[in-house]
PDB file of N, CA and C in Angstrom:
ATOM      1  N   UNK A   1       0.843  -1.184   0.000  1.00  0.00           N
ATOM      2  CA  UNK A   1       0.000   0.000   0.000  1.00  0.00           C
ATOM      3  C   UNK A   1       0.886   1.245   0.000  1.00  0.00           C
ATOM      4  N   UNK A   2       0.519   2.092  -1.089  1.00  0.00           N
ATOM      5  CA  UNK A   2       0.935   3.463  -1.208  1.00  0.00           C
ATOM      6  C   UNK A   2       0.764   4.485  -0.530  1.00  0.00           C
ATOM      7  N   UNK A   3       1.657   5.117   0.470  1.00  0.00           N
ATOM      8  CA  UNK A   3       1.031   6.035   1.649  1.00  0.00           C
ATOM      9  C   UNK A   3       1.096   7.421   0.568  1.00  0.00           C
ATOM     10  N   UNK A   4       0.162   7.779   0.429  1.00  0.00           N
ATOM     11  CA  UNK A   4      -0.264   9.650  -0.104  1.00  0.00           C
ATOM     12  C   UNK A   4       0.396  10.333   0.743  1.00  0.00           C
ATOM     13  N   UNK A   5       1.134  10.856   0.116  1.00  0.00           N
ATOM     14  CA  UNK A   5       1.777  12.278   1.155  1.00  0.00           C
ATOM     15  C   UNK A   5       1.246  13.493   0.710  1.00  0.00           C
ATOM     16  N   UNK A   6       0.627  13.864  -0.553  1.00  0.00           N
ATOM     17  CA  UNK A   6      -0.140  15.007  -0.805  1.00  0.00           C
ATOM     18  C   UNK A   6      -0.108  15.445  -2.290  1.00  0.00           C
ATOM     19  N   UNK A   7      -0.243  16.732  -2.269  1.00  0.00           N
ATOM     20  CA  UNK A   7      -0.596  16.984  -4.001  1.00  0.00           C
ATOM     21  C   UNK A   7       0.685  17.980  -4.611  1.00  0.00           C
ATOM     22  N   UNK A   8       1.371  17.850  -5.539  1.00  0.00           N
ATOM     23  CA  UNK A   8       1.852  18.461  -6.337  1.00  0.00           C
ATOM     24  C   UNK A   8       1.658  19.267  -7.431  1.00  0.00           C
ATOM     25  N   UNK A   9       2.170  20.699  -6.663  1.00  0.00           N
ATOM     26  CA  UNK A   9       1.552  21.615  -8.011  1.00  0.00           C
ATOM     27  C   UNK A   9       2.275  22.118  -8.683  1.00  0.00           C
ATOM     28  N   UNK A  10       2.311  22.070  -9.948  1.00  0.00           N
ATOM     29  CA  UNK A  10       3.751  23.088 -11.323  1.00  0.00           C
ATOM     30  C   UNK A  10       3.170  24.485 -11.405  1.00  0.00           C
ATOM     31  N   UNK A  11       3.871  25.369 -11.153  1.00  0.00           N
ATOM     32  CA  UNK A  11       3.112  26.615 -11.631  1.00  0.00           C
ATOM     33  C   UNK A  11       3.518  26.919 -13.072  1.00  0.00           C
ATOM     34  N   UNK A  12       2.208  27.649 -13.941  1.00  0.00           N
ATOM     35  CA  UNK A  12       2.512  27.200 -15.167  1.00  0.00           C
ATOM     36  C   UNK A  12       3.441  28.210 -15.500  1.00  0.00           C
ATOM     37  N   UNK A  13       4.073  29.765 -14.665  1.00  0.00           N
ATOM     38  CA  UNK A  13       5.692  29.829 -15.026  1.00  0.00           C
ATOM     39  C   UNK A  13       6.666  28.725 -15.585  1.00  0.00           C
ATOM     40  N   UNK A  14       6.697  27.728 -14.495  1.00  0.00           N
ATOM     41  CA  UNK A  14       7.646  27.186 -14.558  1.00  0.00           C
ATOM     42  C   UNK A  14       7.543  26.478 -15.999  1.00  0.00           C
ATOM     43  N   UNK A  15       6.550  26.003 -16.266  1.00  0.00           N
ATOM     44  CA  UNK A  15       5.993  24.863 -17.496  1.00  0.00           C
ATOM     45  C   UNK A  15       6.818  26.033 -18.657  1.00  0.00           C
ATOM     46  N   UNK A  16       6.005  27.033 -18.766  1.00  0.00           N
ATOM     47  CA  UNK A  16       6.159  28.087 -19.712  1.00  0.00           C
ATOM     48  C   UNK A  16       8.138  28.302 -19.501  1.00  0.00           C
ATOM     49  N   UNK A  17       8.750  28.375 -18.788  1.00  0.00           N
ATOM     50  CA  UNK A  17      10.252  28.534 -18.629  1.00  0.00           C
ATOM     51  C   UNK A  17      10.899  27.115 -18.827  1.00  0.00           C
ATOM     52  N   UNK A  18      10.552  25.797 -19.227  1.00  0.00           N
ATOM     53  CA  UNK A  18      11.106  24.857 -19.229  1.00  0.00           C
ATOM     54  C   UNK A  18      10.661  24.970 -21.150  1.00  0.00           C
ATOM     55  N   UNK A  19       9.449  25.254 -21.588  1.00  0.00           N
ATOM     56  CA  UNK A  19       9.100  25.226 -22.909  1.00  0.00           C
ATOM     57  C   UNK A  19       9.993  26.617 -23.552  1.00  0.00           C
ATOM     58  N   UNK A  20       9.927  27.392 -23.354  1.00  0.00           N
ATOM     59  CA  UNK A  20      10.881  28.716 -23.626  1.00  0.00           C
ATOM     60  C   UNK A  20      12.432  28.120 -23.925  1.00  0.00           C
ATOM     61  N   UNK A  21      13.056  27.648 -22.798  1.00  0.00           N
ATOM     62  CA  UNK A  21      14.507  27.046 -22.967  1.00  0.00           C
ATOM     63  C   UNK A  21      14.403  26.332 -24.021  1.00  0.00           C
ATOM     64  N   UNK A  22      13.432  25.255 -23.795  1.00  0.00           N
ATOM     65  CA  UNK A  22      13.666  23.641 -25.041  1.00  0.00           C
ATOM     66  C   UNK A  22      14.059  24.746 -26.307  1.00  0.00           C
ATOM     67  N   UNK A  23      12.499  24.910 -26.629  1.00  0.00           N
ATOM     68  CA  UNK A  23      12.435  26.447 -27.979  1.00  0.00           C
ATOM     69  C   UNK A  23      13.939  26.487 -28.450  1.00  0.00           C
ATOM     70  N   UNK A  24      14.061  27.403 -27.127  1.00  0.00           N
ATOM     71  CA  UNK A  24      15.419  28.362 -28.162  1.00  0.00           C
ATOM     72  C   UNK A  24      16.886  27.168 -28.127  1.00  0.00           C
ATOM     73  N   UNK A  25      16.986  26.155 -27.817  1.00  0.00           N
ATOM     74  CA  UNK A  25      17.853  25.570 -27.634  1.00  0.00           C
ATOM     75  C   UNK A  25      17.493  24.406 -29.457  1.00  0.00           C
ATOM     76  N   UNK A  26      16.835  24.636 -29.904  1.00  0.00           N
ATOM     77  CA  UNK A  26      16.523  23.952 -31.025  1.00  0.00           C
ATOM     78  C   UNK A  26      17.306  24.857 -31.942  1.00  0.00           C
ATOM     79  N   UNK A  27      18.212  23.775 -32.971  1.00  0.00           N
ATOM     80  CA  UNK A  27      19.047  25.158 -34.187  1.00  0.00           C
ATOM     81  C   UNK A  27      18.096  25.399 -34.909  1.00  0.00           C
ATOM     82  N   UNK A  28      17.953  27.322 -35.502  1.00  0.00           N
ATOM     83  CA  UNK A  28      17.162  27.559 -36.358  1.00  0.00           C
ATOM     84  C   UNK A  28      16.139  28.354 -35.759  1.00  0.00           C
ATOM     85  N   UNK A  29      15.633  28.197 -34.385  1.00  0.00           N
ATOM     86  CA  UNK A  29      14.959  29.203 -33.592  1.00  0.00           C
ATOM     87  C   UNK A  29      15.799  30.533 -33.465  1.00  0.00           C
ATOM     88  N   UNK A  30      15.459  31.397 -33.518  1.00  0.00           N
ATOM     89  CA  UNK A  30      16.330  32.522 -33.372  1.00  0.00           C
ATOM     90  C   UNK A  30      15.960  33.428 -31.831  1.00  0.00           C
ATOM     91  N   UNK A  31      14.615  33.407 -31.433  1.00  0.00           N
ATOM     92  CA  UNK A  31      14.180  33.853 -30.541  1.00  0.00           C
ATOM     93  C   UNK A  31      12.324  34.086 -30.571  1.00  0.00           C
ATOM     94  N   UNK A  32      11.915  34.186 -29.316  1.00  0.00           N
ATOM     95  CA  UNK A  32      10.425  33.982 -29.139  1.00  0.00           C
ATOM     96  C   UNK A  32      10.098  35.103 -28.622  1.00  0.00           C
ATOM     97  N   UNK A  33       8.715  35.545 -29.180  1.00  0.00           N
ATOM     98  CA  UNK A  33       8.418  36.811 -29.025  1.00  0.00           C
ATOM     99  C   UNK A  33       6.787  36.924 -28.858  1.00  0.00           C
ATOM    100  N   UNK A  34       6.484  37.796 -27.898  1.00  0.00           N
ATOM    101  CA  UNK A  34       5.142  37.688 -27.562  1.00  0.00           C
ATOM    102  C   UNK A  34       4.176  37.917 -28.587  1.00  0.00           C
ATOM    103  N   UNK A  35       3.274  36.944 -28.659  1.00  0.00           N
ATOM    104  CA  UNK A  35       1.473  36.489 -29.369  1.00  0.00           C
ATOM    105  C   UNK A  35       1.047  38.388 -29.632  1.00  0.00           C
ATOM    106  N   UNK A  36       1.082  38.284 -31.033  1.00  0.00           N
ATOM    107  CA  UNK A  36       0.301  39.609 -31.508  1.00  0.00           C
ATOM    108  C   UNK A  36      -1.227  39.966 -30.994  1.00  0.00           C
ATOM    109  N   UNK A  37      -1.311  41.154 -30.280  1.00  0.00           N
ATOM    110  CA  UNK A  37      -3.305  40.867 -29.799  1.00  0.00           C
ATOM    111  C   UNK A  37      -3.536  41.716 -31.097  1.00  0.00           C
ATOM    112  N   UNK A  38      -4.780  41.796 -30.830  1.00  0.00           N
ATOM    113  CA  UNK A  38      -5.860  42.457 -32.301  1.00  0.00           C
ATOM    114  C   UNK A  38      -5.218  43.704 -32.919  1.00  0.00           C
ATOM    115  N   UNK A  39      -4.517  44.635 -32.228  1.00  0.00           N
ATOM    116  CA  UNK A  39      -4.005  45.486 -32.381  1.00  0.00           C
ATOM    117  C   UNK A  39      -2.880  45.428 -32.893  1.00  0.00           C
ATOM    118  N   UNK A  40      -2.536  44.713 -33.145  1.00  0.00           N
ATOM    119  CA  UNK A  40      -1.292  43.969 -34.025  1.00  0.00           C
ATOM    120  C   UNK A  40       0.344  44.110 -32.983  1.00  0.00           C
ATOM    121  N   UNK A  41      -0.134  44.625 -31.673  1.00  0.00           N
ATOM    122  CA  UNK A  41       1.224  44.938 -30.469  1.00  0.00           C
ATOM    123  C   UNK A  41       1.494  43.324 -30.296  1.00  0.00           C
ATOM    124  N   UNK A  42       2.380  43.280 -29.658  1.00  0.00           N
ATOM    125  CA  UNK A  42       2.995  41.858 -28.897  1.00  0.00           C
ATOM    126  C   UNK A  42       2.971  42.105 -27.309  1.00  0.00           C
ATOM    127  N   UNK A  43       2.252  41.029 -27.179  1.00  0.00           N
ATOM    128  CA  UNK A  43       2.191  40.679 -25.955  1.00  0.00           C
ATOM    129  C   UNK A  43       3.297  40.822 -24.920  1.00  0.00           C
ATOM    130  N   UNK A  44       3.408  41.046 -23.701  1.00  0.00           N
ATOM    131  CA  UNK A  44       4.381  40.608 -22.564  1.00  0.00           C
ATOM    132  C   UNK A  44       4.225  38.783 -21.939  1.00  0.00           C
ATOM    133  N   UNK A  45       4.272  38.361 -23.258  1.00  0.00           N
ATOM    134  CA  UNK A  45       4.350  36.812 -22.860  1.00  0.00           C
ATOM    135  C   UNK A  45       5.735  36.344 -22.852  1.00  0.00           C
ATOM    136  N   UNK A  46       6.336  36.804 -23.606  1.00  0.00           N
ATOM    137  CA  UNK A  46       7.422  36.169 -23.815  1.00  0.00           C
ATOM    138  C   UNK A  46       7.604  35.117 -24.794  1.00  0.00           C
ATOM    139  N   UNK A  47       6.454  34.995 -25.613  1.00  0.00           N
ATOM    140  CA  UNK A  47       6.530  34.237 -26.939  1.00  0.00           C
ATOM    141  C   UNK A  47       6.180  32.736 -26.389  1.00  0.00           C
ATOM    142  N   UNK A  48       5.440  32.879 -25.106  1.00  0.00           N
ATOM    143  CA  UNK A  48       4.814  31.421 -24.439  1.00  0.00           C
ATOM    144  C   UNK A  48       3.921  31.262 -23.900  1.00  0.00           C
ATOM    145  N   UNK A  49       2.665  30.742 -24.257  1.00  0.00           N
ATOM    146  CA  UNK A  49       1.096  30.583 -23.312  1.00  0.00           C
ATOM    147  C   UNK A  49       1.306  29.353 -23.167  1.00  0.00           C
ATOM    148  N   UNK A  50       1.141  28.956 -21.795  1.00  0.00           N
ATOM    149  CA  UNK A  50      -0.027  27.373 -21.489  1.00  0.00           C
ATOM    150  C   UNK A  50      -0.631  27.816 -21.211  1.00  0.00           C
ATOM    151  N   UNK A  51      -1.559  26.375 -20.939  1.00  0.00           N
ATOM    152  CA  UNK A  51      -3.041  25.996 -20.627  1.00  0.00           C
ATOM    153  C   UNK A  51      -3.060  24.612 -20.046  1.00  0.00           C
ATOM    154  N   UNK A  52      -3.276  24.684 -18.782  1.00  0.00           N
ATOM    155  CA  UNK A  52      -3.576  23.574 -18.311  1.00  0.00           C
ATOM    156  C   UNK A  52      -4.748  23.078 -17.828  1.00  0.00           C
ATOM    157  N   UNK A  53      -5.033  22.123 -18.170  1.00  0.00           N
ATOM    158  CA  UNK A  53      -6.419  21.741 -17.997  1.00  0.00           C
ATOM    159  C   UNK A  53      -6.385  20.184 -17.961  1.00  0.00           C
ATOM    160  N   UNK A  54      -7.620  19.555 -16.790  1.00  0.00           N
ATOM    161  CA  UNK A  54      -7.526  18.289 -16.653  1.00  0.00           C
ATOM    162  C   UNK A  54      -5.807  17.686 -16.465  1.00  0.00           C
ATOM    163  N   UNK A  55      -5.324  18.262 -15.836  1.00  0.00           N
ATOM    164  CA  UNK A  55      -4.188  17.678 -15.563  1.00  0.00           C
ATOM    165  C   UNK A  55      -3.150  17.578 -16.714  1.00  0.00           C
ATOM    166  N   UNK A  56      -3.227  18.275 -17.969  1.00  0.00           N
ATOM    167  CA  UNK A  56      -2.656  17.981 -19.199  1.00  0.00           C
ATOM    168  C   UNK A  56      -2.137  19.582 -19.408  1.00  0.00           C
ATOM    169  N   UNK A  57      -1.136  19.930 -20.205  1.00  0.00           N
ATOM    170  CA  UNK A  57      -0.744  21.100 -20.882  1.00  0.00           C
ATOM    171  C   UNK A  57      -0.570  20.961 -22.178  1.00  0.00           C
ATOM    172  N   UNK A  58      -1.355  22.614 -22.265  1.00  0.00           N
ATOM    173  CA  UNK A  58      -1.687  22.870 -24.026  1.00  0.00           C
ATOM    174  C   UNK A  58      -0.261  24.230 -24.104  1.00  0.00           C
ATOM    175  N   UNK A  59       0.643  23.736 -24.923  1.00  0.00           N
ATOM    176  CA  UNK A  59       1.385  24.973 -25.091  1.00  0.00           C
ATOM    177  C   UNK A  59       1.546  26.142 -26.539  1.00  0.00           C
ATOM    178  N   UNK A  60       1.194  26.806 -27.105  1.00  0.00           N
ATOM    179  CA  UNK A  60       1.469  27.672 -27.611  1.00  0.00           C
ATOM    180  C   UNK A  60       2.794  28.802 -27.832  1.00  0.00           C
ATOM    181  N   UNK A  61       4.378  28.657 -28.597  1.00  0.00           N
ATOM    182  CA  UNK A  61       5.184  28.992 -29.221  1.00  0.00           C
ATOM    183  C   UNK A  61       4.818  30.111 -30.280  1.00  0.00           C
ATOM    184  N   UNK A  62       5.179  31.257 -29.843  1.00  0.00           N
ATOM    185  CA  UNK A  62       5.338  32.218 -30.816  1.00  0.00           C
ATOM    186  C   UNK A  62       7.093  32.655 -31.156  1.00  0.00           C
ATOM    187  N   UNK A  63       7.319  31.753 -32.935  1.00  0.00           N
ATOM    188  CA  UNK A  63       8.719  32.184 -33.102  1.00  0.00           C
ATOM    189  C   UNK A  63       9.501  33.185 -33.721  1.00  0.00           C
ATOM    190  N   UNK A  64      10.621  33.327 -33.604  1.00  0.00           N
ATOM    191  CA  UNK A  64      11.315  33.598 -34.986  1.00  0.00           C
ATOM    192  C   UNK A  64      12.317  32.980 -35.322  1.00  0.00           C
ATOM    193  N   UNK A  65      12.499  32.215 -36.769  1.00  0.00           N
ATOM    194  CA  UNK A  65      13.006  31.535 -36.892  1.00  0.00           C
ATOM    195  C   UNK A  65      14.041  31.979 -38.399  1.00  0.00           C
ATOM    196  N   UNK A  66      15.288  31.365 -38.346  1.00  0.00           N
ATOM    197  CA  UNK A  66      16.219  31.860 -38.991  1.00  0.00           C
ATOM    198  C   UNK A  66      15.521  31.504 -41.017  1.00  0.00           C
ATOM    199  N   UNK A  67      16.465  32.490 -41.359  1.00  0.00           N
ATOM    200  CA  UNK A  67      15.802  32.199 -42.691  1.00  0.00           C
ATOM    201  C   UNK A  67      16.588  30.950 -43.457  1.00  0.00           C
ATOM    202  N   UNK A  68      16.006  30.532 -44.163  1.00  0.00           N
ATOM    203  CA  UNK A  68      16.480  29.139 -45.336  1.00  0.00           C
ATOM    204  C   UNK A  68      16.024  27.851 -44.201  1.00  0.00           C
ATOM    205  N   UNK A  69      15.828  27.617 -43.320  1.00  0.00           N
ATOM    206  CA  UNK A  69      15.480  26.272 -42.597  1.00  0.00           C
ATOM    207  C   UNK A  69      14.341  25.986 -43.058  1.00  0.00           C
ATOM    208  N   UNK A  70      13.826  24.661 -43.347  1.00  0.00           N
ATOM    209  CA  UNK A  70      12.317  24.066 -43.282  1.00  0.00           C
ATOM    210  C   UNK A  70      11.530  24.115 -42.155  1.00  0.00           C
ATOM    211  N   UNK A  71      10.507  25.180 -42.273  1.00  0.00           N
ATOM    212  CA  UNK A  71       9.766  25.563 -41.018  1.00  0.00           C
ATOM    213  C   UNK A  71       9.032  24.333 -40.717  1.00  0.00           C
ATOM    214  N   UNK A  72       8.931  23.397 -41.775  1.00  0.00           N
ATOM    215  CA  UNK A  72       7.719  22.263 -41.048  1.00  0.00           C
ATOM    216  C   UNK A  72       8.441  21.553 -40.017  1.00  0.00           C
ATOM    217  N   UNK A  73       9.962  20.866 -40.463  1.00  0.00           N
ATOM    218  CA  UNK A  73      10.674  20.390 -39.749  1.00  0.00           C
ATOM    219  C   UNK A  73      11.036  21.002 -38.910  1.00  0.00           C
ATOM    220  N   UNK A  74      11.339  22.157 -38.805  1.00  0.00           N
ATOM    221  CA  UNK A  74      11.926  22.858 -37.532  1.00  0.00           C
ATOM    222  C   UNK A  74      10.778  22.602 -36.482  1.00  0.00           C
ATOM    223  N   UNK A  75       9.360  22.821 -37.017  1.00  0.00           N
ATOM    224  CA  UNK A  75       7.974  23.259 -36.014  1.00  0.00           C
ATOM    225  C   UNK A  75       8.534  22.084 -35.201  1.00  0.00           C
ATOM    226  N   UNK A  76       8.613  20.827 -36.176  1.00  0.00           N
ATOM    227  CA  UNK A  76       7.898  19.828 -35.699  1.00  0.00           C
ATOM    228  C   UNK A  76       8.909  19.141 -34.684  1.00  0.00           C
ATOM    229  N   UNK A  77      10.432  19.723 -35.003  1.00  0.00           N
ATOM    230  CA  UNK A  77      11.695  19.263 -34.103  1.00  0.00           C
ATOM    231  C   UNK A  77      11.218  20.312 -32.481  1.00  0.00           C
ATOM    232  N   UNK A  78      10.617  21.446 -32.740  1.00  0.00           N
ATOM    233  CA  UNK A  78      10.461  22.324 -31.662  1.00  0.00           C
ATOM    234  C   UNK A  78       9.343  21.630 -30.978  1.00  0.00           C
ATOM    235  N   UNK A  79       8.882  21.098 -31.288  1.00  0.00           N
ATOM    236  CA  UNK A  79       7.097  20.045 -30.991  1.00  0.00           C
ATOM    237  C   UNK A  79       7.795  18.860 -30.170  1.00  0.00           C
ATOM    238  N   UNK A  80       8.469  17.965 -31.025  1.00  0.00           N
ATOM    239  CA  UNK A  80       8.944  16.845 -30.261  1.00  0.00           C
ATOM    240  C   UNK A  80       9.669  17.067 -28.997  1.00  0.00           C
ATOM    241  N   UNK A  81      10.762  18.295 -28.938  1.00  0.00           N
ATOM    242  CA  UNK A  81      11.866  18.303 -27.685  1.00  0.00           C
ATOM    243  C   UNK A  81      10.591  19.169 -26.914  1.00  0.00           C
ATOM    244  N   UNK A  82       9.621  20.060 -27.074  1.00  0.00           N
ATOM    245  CA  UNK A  82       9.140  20.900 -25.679  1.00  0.00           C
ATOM    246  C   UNK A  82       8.152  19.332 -25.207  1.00  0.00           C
ATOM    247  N   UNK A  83       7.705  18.544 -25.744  1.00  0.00           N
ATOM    248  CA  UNK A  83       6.807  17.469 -25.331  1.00  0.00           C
ATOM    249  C   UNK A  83       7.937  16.838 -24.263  1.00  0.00           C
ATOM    250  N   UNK A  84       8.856  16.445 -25.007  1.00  0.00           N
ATOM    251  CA  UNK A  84       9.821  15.244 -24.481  1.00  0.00           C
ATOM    252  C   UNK A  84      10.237  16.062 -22.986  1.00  0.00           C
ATOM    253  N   UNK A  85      10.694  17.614 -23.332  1.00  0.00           N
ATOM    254  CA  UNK A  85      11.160  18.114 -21.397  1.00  0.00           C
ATOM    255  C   UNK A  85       9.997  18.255 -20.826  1.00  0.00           C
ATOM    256  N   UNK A  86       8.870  18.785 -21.034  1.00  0.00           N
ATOM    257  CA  UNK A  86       7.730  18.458 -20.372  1.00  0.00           C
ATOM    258  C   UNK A  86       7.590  17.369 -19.576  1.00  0.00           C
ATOM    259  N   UNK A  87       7.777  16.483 -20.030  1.00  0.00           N
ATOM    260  CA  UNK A  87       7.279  15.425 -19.668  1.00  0.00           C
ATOM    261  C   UNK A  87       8.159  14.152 -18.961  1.00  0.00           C
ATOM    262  N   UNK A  88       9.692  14.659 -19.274  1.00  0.00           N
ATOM    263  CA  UNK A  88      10.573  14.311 -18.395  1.00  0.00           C
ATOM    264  C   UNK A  88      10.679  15.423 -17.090  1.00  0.00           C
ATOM    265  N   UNK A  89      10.796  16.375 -16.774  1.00  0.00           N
ATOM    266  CA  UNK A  89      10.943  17.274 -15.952  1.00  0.00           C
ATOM    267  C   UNK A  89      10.019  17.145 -14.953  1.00  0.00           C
ATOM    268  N   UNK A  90       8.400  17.129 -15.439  1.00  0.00           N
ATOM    269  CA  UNK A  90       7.693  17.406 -14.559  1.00  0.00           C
ATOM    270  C   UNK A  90       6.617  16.008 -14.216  1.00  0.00           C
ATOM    271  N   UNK A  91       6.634  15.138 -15.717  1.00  0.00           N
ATOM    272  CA  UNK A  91       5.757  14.170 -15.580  1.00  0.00           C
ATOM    273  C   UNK A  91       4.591  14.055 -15.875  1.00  0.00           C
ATOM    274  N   UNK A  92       4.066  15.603 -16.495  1.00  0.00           N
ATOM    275  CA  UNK A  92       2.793  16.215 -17.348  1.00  0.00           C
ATOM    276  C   UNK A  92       2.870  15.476 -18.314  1.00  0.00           C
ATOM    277  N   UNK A  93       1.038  15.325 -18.804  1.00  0.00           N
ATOM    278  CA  UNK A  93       0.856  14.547 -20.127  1.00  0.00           C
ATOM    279  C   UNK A  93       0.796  16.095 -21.163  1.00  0.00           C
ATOM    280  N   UNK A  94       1.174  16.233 -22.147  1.00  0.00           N
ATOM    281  CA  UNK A  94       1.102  17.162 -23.171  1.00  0.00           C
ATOM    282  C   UNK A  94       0.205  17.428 -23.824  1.00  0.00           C
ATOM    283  N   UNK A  95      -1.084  18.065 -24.167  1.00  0.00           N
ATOM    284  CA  UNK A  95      -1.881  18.100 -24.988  1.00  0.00           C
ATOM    285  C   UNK A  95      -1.865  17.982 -26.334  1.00  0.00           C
ATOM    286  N   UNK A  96      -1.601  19.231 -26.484  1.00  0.00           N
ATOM    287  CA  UNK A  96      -0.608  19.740 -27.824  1.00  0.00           C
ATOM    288  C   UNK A  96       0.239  20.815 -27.712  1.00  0.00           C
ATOM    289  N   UNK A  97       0.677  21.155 -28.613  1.00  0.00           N
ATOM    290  CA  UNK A  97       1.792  22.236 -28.763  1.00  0.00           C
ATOM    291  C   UNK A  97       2.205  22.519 -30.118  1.00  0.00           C
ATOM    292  N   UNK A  98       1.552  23.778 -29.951  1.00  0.00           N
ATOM    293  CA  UNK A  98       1.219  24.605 -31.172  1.00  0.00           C
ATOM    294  C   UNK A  98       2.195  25.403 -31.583  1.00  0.00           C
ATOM    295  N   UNK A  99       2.731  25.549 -33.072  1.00  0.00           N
ATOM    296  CA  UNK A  99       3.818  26.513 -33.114  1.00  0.00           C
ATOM    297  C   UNK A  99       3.262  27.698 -33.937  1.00  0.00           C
ATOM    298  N   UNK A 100       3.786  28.958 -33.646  1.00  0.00           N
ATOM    299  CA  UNK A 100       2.997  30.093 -34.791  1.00  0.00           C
ATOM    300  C   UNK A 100       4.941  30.862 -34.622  1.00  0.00           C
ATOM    301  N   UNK A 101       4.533  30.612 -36.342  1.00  0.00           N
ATOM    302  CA  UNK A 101       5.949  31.635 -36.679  1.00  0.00           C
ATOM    303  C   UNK A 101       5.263  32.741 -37.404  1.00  0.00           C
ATOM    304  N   UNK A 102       6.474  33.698 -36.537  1.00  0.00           N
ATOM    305  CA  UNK A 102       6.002  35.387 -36.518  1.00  0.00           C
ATOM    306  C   UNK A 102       6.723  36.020 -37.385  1.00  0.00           C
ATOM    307  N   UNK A 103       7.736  35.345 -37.753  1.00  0.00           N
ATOM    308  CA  UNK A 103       8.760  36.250 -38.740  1.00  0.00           C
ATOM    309  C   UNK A 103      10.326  35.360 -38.781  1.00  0.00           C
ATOM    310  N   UNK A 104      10.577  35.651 -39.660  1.00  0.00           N
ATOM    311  CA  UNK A 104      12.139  34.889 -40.270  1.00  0.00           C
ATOM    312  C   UNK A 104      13.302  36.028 -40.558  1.00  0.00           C
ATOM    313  N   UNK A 105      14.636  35.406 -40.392  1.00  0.00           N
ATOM    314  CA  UNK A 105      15.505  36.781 -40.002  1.00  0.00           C
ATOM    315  C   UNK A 105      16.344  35.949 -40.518  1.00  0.00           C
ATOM    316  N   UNK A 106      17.796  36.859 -40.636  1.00  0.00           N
ATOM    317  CA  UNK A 106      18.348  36.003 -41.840  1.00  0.00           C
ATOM    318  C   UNK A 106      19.402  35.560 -40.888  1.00  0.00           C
ATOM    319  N   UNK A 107      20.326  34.499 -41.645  1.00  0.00           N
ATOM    320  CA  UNK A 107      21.064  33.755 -40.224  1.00  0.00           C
ATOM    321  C   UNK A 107      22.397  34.597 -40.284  1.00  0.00           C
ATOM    322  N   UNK A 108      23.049  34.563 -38.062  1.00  0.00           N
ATOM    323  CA  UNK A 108      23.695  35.055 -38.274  1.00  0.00           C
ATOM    324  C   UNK A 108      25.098  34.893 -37.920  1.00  0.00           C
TER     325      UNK A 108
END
């Protein structure tokens, strides 16, 4: 028998600062920059929303990514490593994780 010692909580800073690192640690990311609102400004996100819900995280990536790389592959290399530290780090199931590229810059 398993004695409960209590509940564990991630604050979704932290989620959002473990997905931020993976991000920019992928070659070809150049840097993340906060979600455009209606007004076409950028957010003070830092180019990172979760959402957690039911015990799962939904993450959202706003990039910029260097020019000449294959954005599908890059998305999808930036998709696989923020799932994989997620989920080693903290033990969260991943929802999804969405990438939105904001602009391309040339490499430097």
């Amino acid at each position: 028998m398993e004695k409960k010692l209590g509940v564990v909580r991630i604050a979704p800073n932290v989620l959002a600062t473990i997905a931020r690192l993976t991000a920019l640690s992928v070659p070809g990311v150049v840097r993340l920059e906060g979600a455009p609102n209606l007004l076409g400004r950028r957010s003070g996100d830092e180019g990172v929303r979760i959402d957690v819900s039911e015990d799962a995280v939904a993450v959202d990536l706003y990039l910029i990514v260097e020019q000449g790389r294959n954005m599908l592959a890059l998305s999808r290399e930036v998709q696989a490593q923020v799932d994989r530290a997620i989920k080693d780090m903290v033990g969260m199931p991943v929802r999804e994780i969405n990438i939105h590229i904001l602009d391309v810059e040339p490499a430097r």
